[in-house]
N, C-alpha and C. Protein backbone atom coordinates (compact mmCIF):
# COMPACT_ATOMS: atom_id res chain seq x y z
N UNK A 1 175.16 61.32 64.36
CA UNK A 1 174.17 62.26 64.84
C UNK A 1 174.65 63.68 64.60
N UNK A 2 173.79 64.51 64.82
CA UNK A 2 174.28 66.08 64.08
C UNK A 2 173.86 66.82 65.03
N UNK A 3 174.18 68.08 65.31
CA UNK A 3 174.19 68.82 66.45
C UNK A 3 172.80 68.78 67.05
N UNK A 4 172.95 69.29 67.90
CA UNK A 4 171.54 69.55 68.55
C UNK A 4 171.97 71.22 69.56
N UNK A 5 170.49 71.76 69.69
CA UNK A 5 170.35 73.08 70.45
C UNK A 5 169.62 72.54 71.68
N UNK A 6 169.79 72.81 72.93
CA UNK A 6 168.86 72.33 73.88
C UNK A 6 169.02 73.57 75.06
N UNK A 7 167.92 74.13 75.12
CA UNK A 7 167.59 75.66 75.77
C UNK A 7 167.46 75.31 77.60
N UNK A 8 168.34 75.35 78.34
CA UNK A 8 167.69 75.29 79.59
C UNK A 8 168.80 76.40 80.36
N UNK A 9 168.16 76.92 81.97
CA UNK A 9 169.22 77.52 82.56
C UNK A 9 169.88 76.64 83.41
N UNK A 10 171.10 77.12 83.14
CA UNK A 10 172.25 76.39 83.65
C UNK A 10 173.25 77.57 84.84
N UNK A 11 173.15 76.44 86.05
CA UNK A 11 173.51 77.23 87.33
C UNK A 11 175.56 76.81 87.46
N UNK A 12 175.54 75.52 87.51
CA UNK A 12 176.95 75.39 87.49
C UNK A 12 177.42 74.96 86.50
N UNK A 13 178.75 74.82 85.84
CA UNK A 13 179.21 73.40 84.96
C UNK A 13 178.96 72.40 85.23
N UNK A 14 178.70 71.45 86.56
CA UNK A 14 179.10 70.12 86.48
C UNK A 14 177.39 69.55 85.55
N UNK A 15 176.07 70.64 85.03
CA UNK A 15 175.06 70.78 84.91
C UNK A 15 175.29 70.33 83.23
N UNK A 16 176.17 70.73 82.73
CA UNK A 16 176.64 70.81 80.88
C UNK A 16 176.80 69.54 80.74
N UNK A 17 175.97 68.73 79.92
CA UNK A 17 176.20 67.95 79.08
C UNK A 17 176.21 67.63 77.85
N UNK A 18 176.71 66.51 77.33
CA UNK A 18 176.90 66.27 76.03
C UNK A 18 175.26 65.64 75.47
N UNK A 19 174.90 66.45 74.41
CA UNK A 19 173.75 66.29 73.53
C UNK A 19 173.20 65.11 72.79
N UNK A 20 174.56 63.72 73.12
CA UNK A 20 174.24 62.45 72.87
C UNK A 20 173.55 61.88 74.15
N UNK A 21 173.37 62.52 75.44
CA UNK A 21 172.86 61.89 76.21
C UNK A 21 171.24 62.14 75.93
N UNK A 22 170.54 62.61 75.41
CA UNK A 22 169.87 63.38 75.23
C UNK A 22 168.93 63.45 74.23
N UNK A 23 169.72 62.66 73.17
CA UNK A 23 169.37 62.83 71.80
C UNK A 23 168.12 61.07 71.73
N UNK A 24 167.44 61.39 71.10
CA UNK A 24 166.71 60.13 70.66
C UNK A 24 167.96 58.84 70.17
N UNK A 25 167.56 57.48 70.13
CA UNK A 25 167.72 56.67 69.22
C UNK A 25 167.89 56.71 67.43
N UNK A 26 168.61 56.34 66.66
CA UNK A 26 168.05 55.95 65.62
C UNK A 26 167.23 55.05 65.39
N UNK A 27 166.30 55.39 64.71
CA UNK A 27 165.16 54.20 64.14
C UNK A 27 164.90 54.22 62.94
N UNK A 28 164.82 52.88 62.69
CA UNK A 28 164.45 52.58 61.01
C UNK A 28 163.12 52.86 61.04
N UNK A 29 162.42 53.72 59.56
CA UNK A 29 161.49 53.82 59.44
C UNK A 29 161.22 53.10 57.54
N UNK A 30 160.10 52.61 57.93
CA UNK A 30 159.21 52.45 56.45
C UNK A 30 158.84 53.47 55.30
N UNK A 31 159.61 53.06 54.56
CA UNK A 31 158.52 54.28 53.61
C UNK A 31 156.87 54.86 53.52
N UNK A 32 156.60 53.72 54.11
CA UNK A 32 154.96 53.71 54.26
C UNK A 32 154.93 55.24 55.27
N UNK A 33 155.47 54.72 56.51
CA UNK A 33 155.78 55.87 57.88
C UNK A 33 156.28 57.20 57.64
N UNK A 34 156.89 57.25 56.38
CA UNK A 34 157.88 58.29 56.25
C UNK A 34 156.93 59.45 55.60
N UNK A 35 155.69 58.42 54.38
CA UNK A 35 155.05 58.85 53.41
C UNK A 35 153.86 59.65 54.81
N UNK A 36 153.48 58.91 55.57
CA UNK A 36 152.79 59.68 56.71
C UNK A 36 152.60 60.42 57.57
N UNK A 37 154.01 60.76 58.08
CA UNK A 37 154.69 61.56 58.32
C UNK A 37 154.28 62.68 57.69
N UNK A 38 155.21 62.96 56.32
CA UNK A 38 154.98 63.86 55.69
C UNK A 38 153.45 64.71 55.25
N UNK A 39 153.09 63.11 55.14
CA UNK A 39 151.21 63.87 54.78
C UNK A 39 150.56 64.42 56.32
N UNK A 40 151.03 64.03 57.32
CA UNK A 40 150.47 65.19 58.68
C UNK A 40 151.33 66.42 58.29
N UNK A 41 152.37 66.46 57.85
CA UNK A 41 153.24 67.90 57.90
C UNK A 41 152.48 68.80 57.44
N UNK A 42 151.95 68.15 56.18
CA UNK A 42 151.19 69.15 55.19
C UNK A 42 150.05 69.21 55.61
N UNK A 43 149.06 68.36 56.12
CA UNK A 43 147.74 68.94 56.84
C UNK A 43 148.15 70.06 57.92
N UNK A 44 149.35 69.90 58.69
CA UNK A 44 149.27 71.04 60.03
C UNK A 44 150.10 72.54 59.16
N UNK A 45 150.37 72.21 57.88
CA UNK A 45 151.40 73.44 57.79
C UNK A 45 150.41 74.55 57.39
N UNK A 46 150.28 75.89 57.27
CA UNK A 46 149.77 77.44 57.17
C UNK A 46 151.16 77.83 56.25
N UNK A 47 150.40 78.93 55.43
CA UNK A 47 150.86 79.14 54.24
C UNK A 47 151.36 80.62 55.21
N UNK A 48 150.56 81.25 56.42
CA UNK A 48 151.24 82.42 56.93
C UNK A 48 150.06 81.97 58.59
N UNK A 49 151.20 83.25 59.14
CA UNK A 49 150.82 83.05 60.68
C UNK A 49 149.34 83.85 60.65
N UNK A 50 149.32 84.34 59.94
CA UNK A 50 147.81 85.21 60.09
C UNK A 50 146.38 84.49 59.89
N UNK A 51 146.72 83.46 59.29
CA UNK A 51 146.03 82.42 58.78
C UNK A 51 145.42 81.32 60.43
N UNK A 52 146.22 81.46 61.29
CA UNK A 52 146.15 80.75 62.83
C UNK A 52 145.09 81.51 63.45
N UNK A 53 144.68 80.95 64.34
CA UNK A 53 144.18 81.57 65.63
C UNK A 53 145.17 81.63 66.48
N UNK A 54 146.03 83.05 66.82
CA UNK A 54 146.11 82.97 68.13
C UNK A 54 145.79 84.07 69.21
N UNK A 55 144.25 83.67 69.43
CA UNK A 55 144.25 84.52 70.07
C UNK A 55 144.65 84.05 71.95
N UNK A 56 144.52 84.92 72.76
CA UNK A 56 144.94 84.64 74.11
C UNK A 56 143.68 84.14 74.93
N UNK A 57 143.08 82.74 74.74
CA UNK A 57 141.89 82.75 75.33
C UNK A 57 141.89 83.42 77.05
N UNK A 58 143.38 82.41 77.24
CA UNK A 58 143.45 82.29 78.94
C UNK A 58 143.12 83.92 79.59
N UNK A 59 144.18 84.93 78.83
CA UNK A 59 144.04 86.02 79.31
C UNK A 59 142.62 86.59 79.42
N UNK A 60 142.18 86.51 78.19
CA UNK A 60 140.75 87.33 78.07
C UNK A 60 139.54 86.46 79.31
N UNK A 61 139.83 85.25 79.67
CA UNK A 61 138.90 84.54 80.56
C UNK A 61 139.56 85.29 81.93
N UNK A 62 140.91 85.43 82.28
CA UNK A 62 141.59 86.14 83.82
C UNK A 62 140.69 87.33 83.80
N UNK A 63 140.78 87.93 82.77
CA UNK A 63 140.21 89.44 83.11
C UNK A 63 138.70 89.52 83.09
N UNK A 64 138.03 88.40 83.03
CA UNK A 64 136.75 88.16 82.66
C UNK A 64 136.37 87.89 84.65
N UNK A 65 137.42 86.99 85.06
CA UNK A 65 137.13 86.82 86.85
C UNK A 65 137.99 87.99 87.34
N UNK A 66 138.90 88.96 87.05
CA UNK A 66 139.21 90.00 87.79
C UNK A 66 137.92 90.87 87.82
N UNK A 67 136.99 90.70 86.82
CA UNK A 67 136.03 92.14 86.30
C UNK A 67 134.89 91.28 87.38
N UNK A 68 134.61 89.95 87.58
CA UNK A 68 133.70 89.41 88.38
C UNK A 68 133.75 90.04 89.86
N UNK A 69 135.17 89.72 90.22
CA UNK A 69 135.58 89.80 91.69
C UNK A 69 135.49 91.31 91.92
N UNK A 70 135.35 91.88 91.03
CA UNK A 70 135.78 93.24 91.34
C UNK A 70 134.14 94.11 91.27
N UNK A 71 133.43 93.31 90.51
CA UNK A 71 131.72 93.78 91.16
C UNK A 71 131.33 92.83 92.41
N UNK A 72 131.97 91.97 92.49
CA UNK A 72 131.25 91.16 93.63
C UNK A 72 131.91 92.18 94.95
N UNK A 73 133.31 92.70 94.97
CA UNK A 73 133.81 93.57 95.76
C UNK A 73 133.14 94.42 96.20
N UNK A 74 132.37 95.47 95.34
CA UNK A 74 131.74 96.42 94.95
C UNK A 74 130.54 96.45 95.63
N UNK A 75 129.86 95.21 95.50
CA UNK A 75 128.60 94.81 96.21
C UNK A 75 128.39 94.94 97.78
N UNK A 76 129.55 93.96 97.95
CA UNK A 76 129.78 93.73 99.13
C UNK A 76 130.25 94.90 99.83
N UNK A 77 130.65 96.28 99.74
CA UNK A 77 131.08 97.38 100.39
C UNK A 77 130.13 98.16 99.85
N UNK A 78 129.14 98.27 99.51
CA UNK A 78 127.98 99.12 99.09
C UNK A 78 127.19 99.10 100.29
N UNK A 79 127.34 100.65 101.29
CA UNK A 79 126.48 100.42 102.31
C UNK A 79 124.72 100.88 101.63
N UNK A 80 123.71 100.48 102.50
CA UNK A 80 122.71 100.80 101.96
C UNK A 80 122.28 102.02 102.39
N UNK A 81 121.66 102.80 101.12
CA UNK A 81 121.26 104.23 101.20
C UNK A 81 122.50 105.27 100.81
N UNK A 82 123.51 104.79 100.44
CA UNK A 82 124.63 105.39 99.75
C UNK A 82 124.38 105.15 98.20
N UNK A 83 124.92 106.48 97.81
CA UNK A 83 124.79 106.20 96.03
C UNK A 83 126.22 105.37 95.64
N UNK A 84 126.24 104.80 94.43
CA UNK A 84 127.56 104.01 93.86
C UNK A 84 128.03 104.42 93.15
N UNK A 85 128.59 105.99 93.09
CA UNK A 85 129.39 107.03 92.67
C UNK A 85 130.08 106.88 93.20
């Protein structure tokens, strides 16, 4: 097996372990599997990142219910016969 990187925070030593605990199995694969494999690689791969969507749906929907709550606020403290200046 060949190294591995594994990203977590670590509070004490007794927390550090060895990357064979960790690591998958070997498994035999088919050429058939291998050939399939590869052909998803190439359907998911982009020739550049610009080419993706990423835009931030989640954010643009948060600020979509901050902008709600914040006329429904608005409403609700609007005495009547006051202007909403």
């Amino acid at each position: 097996m060949g190294d591995a990187l594994l990203l977590s925070g670590l509070h004490w030593g007794d927390e550090i372990r060895s990357s064979g605990e960790v690591a998958p199995p070997e498994t035999a694969l088919t050429e058939e599997e291998i050939e399939g494999a590869l052909a998803l690689l190439d359907t998911m791969t982009v020739g550049s990142i610009t080419e993706l969507d990423v835009t931030d749906h989640y954010t643009e929907a948060f600020h979509e219910v901050i902008a709600a709550k914040a006329e429904l606020s608005r409403r609700r403290w609007r005495r009547p016969g006051r202007s909403s200046t």
